[in-house]
Protein backbone atom coordinates (compact mmCIF):
# COMPACT_ATOMS: atom_id res chain seq x y z
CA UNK A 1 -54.12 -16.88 96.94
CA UNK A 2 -51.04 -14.50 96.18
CA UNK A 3 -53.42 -11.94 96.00
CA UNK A 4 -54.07 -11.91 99.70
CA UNK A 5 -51.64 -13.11 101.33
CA UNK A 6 -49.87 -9.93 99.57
CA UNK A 7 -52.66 -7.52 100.26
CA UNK A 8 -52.20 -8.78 104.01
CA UNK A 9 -48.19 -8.15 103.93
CA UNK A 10 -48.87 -4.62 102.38
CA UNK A 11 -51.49 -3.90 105.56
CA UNK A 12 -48.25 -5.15 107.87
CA UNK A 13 -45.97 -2.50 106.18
CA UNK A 14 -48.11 0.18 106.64
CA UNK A 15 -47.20 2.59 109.60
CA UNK A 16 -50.70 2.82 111.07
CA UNK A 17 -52.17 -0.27 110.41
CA UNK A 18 -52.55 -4.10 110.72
CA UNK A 19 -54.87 -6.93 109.54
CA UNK A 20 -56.27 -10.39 110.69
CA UNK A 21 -57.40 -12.95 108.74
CA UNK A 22 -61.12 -14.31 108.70
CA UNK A 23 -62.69 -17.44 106.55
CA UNK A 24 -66.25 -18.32 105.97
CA UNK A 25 -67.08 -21.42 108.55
CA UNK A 26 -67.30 -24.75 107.30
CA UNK A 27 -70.71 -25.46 108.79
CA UNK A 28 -72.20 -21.51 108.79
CA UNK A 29 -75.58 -22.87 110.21
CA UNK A 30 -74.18 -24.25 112.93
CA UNK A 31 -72.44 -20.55 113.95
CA UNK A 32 -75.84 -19.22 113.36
CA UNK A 33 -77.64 -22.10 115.26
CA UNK A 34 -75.47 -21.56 118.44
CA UNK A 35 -75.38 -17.27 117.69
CA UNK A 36 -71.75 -17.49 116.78
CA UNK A 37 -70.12 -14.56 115.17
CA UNK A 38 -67.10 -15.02 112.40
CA UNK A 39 -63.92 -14.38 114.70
CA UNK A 40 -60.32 -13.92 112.93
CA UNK A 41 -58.01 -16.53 112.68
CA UNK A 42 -55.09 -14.61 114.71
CA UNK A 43 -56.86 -13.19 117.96
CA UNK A 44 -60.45 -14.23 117.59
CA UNK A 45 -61.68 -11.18 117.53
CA UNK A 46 -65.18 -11.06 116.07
CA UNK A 47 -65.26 -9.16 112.47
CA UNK A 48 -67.42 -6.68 113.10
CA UNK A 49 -65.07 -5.01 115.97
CA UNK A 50 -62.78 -3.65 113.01
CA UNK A 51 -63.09 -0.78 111.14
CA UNK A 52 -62.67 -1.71 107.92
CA UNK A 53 -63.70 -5.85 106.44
CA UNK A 54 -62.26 -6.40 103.11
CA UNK A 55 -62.60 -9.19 101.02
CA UNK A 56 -60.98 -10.88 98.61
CA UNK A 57 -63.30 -12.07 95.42
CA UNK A 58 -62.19 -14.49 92.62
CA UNK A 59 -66.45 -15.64 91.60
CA UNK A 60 -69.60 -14.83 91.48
CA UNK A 61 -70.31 -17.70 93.10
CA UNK A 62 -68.33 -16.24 95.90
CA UNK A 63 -70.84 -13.38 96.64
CA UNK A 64 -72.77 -16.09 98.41
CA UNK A 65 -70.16 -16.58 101.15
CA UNK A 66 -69.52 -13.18 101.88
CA UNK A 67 -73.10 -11.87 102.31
CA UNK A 68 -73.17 -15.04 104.87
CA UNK A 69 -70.59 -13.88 106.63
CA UNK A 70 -71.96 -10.29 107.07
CA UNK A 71 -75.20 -12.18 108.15
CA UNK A 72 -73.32 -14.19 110.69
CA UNK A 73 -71.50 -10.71 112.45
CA UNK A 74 -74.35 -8.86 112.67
CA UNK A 75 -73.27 -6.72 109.96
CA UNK A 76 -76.28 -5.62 107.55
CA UNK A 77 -76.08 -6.93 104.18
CA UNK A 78 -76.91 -4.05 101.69
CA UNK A 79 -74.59 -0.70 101.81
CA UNK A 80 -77.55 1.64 102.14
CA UNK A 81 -78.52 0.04 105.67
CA UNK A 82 -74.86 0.19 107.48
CA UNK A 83 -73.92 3.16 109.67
CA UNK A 84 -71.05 4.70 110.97
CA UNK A 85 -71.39 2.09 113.67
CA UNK A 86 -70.66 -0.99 111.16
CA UNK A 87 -67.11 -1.36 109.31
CA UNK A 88 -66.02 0.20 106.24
CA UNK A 89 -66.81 -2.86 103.98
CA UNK A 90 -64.25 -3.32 100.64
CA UNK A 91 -63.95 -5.75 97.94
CA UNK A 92 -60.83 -6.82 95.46
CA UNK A 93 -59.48 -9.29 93.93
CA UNK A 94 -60.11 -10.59 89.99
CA UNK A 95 -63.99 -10.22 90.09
CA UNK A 96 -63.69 -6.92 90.08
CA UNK A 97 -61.51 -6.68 86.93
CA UNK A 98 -64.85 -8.94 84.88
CA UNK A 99 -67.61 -7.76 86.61
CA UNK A 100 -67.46 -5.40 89.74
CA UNK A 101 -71.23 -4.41 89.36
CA UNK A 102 -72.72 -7.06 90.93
CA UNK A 103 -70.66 -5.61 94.28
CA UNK A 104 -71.97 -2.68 94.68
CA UNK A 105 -75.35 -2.87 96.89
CA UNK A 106 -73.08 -4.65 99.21
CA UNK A 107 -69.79 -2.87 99.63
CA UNK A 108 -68.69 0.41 100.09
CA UNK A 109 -65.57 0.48 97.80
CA UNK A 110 -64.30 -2.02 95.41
CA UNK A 111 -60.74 -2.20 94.27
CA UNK A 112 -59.88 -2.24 90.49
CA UNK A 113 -57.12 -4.21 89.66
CA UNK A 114 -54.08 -4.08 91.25
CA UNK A 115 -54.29 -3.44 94.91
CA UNK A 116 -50.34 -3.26 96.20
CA UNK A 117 -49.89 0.57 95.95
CA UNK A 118 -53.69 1.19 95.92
CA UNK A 119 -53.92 -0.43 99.76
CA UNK A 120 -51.78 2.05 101.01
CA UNK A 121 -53.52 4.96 99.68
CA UNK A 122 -56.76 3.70 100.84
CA UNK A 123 -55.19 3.27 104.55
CA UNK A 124 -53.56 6.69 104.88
CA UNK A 125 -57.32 8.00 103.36
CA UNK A 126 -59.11 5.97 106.14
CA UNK A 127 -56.80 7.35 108.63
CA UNK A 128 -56.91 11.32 108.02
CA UNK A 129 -60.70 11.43 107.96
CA UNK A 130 -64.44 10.33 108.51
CA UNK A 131 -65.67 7.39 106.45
CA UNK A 132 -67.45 9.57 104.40
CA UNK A 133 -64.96 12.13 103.45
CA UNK A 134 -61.78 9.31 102.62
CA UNK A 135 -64.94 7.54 100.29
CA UNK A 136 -65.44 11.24 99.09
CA UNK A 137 -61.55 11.64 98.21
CA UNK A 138 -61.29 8.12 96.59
CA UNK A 139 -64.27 7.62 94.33
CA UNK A 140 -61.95 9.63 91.58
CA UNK A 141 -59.13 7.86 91.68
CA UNK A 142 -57.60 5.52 89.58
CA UNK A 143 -58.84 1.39 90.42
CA UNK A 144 -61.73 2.72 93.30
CA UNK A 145 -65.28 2.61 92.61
CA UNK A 146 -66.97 3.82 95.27
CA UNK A 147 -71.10 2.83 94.79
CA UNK A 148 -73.20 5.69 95.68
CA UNK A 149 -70.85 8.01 94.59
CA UNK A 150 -68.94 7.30 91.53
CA UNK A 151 -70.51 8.38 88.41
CA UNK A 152 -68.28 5.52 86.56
CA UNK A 153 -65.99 2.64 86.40
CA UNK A 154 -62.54 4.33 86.88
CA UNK A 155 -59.48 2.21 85.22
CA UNK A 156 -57.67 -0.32 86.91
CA UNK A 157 -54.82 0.05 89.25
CA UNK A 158 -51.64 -1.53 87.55
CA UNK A 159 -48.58 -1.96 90.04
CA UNK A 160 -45.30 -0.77 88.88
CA UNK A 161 -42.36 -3.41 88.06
CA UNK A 162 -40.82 -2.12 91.44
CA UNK A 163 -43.74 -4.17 93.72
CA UNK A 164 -43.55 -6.95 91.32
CA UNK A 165 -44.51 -10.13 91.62
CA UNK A 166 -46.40 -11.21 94.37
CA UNK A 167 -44.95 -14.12 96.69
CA UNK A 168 -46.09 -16.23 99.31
CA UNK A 169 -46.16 -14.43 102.89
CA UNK A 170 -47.80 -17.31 105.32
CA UNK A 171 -46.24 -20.96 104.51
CA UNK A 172 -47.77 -23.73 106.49
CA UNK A 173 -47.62 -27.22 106.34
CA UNK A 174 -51.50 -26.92 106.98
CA UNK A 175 -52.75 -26.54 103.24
CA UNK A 176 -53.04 -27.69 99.58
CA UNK A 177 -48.89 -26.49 98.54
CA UNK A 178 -47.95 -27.38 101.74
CA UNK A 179 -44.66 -25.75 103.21
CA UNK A 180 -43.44 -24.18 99.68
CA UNK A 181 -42.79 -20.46 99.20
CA UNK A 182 -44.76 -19.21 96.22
CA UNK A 183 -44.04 -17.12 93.46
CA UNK A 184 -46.13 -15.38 90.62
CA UNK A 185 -44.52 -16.31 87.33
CA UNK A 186 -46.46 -13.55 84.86
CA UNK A 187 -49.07 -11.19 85.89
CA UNK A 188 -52.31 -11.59 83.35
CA UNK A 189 -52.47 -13.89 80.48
CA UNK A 190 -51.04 -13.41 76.97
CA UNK A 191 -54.00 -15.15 75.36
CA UNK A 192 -56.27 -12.56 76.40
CA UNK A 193 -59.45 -14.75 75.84
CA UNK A 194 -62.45 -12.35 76.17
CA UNK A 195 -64.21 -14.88 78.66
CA UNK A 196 -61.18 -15.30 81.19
CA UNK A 197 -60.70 -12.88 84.48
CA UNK A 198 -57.00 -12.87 83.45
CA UNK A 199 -57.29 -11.36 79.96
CA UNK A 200 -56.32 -8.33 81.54
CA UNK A 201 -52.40 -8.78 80.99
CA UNK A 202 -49.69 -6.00 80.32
């Protein structure tokens, strides 16, 4: 996905912060069998060690996978039951541009739209102050819906030209486009058919 693997190179170009990459196990009753937490793919560190777990969401069907690996890390599953103790849990990616709703007794903020300028704004929020106060300071803004808090859907983040378009940032050899460098051709679709996730086309 372009979508993350930019997300993940906007994280790396902040000043104050960095991100690791986790995946839902292959065989997630085995982890849970032998009491093994989800660890990230670049240090092994167990998920819920970092302050903030965001995920990337293309499906409903998706929702399944995430609230398993929540489940796996010790990391309650509904918003309401997570402390200050857990990580700050976020969702993006084009689910939330159909239908975000369905996120919301999990996650603590979901990301509408675009996320490439957005990120950094939520990072220098989650920096300057509690958990509480940066969710206080970005349930108004433009592409954050913050559940709990935010009396409505705000509209969604759209990138400017200038961070336009998104391109590959980890090539591998290990994967389905193996070893090619990536590049997004048109953001959205032009047919704009009311079913499709990428209706939403400027």
């Amino acid at each position: 996905s372009l979508g993350y693997q930019t997300i993940y190179r906007e994280i790396h170009l902040h000043p104050n912060a960095c991100a690791e990459r986790a995946f839902l196990p292959e065989n997630p009753e085995a982890y849970r069998k032998n009491r093994l937490p989800v660890l990230t793919y670049e240090n092994e560190t167990p998920i819920s060690n970092f302050a903030v777990v965001a995920f990337s969401i293309a499906y409903e069907l998706e929702l399944t996978g995430i609230l398993e690996m929540l489940d796996l890390s010790g990391i309650p599953l509904l918003r309401q039951e997570r402390t200050h103790k857990h990580p700050l849990i976020i969702a993006g990616g084009p689910l939330t541009r159909s239908n975000p709703v369905i996120l919301a007794p999990f996650v603590d903020l979901i990301i509408l739209g675009d996320g490439e300028e957005l990120i950094h704004t939520f990072l220098d929020a989650a920096a300057s102050a509690c958990r509480e106060e940066a969710l206080s300071v970005l349930k108004g803004m433009r592409g954050c819906y913050v559940p709990g808090m935010s009396t409505r859907f705000s509209e969604i983040a759209r990138a400017r030209d200038e961070v336009l378009p998104a391109f590959s940032q980890i090539i591998t050899r290990d994967s389905v486009l193996a070893s090619m460098f990536l590049v997004e051709p048109e953001r959205g679709c032009s047919r704009s058919c009311t079913y499709c996730v990428m209706r939403c086309s400027d």
